[in-house]
PDB file of N, CA and C in Angstrom:
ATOM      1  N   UNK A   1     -29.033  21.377 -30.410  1.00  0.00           N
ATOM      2  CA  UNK A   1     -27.722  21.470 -31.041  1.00  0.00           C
ATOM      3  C   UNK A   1     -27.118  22.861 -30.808  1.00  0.00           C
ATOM      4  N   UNK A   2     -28.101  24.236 -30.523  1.00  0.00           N
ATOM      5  CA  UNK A   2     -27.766  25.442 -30.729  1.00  0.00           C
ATOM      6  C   UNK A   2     -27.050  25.454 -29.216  1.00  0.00           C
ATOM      7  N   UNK A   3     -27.642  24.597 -28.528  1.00  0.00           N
ATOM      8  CA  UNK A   3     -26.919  24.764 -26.975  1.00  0.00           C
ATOM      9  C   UNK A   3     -25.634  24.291 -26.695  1.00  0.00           C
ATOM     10  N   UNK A   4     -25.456  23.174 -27.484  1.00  0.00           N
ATOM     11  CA  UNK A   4     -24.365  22.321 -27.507  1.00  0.00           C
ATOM     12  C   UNK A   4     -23.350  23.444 -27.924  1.00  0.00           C
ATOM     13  N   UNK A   5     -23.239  23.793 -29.150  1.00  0.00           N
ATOM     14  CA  UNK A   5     -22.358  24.748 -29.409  1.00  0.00           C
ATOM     15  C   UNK A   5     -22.457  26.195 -29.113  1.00  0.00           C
ATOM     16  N   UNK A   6     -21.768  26.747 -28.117  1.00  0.00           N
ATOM     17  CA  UNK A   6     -21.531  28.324 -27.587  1.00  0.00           C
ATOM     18  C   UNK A   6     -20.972  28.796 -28.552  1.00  0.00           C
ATOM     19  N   UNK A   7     -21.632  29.312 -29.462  1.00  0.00           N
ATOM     20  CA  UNK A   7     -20.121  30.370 -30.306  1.00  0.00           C
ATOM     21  C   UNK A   7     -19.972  31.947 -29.755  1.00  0.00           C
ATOM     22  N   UNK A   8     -21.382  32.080 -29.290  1.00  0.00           N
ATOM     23  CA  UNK A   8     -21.029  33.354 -29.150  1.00  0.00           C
ATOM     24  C   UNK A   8     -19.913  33.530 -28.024  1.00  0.00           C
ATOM     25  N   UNK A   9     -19.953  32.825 -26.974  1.00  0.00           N
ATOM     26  CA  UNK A   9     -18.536  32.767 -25.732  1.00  0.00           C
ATOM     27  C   UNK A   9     -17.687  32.417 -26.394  1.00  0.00           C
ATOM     28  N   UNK A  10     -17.737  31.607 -27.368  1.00  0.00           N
ATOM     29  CA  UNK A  10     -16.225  30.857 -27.930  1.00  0.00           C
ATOM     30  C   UNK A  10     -15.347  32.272 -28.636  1.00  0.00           C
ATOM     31  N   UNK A  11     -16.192  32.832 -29.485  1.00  0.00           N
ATOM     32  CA  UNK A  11     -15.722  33.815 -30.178  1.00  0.00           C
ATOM     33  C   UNK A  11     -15.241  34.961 -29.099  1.00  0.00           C
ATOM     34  N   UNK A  12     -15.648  35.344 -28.635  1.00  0.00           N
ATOM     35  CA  UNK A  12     -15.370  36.336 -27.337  1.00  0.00           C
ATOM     36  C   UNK A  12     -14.197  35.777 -26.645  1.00  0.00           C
ATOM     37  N   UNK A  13     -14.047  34.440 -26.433  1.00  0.00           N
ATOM     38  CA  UNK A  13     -13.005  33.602 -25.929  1.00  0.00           C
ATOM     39  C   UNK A  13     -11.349  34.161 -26.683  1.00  0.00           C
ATOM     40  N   UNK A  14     -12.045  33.213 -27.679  1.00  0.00           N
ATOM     41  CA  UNK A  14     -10.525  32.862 -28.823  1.00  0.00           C
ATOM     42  C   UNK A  14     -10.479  34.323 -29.784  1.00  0.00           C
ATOM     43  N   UNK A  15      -9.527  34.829 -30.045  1.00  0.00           N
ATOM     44  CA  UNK A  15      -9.168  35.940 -30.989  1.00  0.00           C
ATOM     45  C   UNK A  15      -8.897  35.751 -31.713  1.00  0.00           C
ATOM     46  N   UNK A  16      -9.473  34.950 -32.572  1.00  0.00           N
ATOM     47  CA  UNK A  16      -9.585  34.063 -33.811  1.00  0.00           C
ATOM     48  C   UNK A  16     -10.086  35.678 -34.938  1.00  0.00           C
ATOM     49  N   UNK A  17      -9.650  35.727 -35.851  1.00  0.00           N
ATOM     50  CA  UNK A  17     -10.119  36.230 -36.936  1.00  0.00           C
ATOM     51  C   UNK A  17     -11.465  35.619 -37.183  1.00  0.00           C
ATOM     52  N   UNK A  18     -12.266  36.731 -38.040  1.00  0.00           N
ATOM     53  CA  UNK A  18     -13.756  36.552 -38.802  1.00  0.00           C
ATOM     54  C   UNK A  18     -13.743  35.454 -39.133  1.00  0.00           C
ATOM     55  N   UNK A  19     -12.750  35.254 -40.173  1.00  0.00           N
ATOM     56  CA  UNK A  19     -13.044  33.716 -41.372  1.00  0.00           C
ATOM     57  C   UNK A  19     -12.846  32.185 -40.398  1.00  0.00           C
ATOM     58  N   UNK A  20     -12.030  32.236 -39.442  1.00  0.00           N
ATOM     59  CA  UNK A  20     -11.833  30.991 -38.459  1.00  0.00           C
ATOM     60  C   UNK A  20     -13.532  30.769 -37.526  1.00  0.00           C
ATOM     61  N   UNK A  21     -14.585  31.777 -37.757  1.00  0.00           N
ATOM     62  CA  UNK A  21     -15.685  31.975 -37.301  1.00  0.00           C
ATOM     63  C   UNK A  21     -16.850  31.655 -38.109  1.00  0.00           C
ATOM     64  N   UNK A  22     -16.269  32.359 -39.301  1.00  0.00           N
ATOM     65  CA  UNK A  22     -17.147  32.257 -40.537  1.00  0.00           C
ATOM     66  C   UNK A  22     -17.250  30.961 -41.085  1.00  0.00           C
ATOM     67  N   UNK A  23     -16.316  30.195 -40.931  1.00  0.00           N
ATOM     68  CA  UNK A  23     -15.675  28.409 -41.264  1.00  0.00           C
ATOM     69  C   UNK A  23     -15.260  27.559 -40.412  1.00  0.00           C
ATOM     70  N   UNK A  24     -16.276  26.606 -40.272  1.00  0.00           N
ATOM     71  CA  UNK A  24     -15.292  25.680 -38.917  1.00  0.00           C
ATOM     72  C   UNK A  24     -14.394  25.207 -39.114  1.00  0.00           C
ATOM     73  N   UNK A  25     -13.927  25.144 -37.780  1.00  0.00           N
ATOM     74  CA  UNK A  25     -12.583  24.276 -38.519  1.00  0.00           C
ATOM     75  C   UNK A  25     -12.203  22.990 -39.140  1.00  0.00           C
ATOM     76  N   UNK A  26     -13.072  22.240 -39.436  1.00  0.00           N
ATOM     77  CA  UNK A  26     -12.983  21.374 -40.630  1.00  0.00           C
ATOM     78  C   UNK A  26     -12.613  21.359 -41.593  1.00  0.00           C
ATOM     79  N   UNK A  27     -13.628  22.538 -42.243  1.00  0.00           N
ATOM     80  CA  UNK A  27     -13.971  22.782 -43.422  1.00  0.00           C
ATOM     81  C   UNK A  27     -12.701  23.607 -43.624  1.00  0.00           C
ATOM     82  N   UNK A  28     -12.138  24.321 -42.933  1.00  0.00           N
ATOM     83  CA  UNK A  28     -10.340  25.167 -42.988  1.00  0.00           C
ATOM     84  C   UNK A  28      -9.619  23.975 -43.090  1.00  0.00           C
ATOM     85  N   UNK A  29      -9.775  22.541 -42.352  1.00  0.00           N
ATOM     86  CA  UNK A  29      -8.806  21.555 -42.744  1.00  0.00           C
ATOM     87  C   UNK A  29      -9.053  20.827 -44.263  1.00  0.00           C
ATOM     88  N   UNK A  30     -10.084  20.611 -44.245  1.00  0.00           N
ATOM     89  CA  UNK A  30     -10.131  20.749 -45.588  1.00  0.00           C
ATOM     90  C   UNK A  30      -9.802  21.193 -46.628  1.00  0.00           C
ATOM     91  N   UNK A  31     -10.105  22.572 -46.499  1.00  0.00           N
ATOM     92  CA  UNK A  31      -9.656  23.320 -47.588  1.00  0.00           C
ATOM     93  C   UNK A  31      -7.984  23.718 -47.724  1.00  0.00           C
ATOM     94  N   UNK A  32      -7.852  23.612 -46.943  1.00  0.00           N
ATOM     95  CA  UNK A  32      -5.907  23.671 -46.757  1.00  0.00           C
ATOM     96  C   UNK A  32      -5.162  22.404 -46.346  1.00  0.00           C
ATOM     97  N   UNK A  33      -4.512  22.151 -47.398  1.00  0.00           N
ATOM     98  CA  UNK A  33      -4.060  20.870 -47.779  1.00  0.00           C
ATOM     99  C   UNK A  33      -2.839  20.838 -46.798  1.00  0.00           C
ATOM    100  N   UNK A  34      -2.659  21.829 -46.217  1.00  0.00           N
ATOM    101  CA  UNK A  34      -1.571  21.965 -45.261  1.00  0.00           C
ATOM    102  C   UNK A  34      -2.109  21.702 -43.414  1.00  0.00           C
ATOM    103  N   UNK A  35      -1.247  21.499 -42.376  1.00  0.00           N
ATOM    104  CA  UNK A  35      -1.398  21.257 -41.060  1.00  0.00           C
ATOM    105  C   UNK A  35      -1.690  22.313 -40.462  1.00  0.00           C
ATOM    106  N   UNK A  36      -2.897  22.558 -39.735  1.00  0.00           N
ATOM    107  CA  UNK A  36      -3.152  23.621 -39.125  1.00  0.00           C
ATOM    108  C   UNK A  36      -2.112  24.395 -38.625  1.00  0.00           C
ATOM    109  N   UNK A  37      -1.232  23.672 -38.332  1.00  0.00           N
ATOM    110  CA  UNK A  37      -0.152  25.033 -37.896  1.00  0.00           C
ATOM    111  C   UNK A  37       0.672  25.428 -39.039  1.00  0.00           C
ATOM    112  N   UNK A  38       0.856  25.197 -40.211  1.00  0.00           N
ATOM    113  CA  UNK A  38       1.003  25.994 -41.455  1.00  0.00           C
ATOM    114  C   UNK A  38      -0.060  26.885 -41.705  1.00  0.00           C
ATOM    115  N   UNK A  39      -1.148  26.277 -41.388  1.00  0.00           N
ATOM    116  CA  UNK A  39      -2.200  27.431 -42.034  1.00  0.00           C
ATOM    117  C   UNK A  39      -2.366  28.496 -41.166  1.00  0.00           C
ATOM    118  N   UNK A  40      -2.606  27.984 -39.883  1.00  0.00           N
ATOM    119  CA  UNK A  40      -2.159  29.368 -38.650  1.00  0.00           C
ATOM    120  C   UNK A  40      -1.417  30.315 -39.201  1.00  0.00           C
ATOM    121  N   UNK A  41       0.107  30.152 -39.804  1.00  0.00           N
ATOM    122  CA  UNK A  41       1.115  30.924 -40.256  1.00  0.00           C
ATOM    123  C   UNK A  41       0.842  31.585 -41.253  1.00  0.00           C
ATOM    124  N   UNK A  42      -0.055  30.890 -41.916  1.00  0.00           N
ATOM    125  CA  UNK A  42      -0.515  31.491 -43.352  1.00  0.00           C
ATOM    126  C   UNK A  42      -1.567  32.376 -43.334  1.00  0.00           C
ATOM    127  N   UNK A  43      -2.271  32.356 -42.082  1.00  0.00           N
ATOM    128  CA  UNK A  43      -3.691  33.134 -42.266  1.00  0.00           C
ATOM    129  C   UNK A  43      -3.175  34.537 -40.936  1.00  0.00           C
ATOM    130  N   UNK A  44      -2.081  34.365 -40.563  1.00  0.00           N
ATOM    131  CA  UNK A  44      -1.328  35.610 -39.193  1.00  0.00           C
ATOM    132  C   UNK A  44      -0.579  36.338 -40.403  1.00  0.00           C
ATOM    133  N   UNK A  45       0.112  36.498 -41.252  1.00  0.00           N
ATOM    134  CA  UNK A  45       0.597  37.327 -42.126  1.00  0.00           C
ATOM    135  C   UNK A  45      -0.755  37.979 -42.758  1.00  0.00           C
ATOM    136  N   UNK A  46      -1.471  36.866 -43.314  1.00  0.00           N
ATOM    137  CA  UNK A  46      -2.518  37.800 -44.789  1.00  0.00           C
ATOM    138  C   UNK A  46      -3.455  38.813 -43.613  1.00  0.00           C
ATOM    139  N   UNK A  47      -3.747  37.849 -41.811  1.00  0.00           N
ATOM    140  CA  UNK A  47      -4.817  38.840 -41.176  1.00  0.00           C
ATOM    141  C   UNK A  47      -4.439  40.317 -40.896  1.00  0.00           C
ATOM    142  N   UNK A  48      -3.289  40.105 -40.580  1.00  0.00           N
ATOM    143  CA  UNK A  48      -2.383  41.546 -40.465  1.00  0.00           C
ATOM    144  C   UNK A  48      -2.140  42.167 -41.789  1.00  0.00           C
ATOM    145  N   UNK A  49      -1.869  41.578 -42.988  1.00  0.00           N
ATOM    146  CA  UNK A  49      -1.858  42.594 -43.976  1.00  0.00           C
ATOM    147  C   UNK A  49      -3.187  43.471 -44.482  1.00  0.00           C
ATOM    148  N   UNK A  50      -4.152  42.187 -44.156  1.00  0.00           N
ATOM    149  CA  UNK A  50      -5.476  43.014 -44.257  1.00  0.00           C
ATOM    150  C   UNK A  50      -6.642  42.869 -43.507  1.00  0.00           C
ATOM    151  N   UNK A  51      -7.173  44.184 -43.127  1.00  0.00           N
ATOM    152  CA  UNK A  51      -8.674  43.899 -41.979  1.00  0.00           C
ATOM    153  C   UNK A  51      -9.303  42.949 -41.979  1.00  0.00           C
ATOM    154  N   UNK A  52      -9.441  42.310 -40.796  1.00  0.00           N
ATOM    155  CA  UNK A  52     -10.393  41.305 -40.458  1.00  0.00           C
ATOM    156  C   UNK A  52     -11.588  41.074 -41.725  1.00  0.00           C
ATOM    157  N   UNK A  53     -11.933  40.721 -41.985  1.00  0.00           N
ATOM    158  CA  UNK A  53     -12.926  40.700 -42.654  1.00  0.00           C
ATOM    159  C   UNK A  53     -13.436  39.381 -43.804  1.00  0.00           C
ATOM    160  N   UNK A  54     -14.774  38.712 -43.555  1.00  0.00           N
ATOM    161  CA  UNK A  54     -14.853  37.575 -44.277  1.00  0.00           C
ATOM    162  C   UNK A  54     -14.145  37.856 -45.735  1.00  0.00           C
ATOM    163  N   UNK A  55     -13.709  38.695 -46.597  1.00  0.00           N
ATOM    164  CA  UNK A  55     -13.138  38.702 -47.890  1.00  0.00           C
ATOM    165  C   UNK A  55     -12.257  37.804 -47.972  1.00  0.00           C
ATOM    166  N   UNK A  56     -10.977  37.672 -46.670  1.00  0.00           N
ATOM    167  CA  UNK A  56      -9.539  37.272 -46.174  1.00  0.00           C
ATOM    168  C   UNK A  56     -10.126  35.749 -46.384  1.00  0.00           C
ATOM    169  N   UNK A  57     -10.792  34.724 -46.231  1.00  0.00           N
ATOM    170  CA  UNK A  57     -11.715  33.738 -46.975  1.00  0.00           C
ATOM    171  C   UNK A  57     -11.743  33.346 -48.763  1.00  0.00           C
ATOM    172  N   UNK A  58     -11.810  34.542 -49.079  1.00  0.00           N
ATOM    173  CA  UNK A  58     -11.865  34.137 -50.535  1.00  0.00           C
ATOM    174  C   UNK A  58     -10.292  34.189 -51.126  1.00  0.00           C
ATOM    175  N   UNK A  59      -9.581  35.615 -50.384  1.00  0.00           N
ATOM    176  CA  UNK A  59      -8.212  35.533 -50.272  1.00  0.00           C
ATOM    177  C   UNK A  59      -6.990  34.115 -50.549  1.00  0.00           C
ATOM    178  N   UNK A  60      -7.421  33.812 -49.137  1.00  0.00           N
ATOM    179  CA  UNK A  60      -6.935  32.231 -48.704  1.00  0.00           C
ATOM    180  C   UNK A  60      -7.413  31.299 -49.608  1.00  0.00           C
ATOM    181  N   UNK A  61      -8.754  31.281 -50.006  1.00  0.00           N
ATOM    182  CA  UNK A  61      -8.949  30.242 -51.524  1.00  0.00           C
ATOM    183  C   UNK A  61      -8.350  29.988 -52.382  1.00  0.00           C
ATOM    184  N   UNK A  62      -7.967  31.392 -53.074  1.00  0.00           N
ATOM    185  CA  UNK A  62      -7.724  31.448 -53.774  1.00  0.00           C
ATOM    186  C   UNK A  62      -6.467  31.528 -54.092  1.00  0.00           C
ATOM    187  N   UNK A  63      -5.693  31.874 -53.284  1.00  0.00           N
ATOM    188  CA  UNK A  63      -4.127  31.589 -53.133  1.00  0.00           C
ATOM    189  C   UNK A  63      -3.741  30.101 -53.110  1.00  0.00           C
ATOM    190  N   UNK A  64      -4.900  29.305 -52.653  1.00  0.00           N
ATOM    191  CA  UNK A  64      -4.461  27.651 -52.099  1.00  0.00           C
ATOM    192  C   UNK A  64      -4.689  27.408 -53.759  1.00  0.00           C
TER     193      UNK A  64
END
């Protein structure tokens, strides 16, 4: 299964923020009741207001 999924290239790939790494993306559709491309919009303002960092996760929780 560990082969199947590359994250470490994927991540190096995509310039995805921590938390889009830290959470697959499921579990982000899940948790945001909104269409990934709302939440895109929603998680490009809060990443720029604040450093990368898994916190921006509890952030986004807790705002939803």
């Amino acid at each position: 299964m560990k082969t199947s999924r590359p994250e470490p290239p994927v991540r190096s790939s995509l310039p995805l923020p921590p938390i889009m790494m830290s959470l697959p993306a499921p579990a982000l559709i899940v948790s945001f009741p909104v269409p990934p491309r709302i939440m895109s919009a929603k998680l490009l303002p809060v990443m720029l207001s604040l450093p990368s960092k898994p916190n921006i996760c509890t952030d986004c929780a807790a705002l939803v």
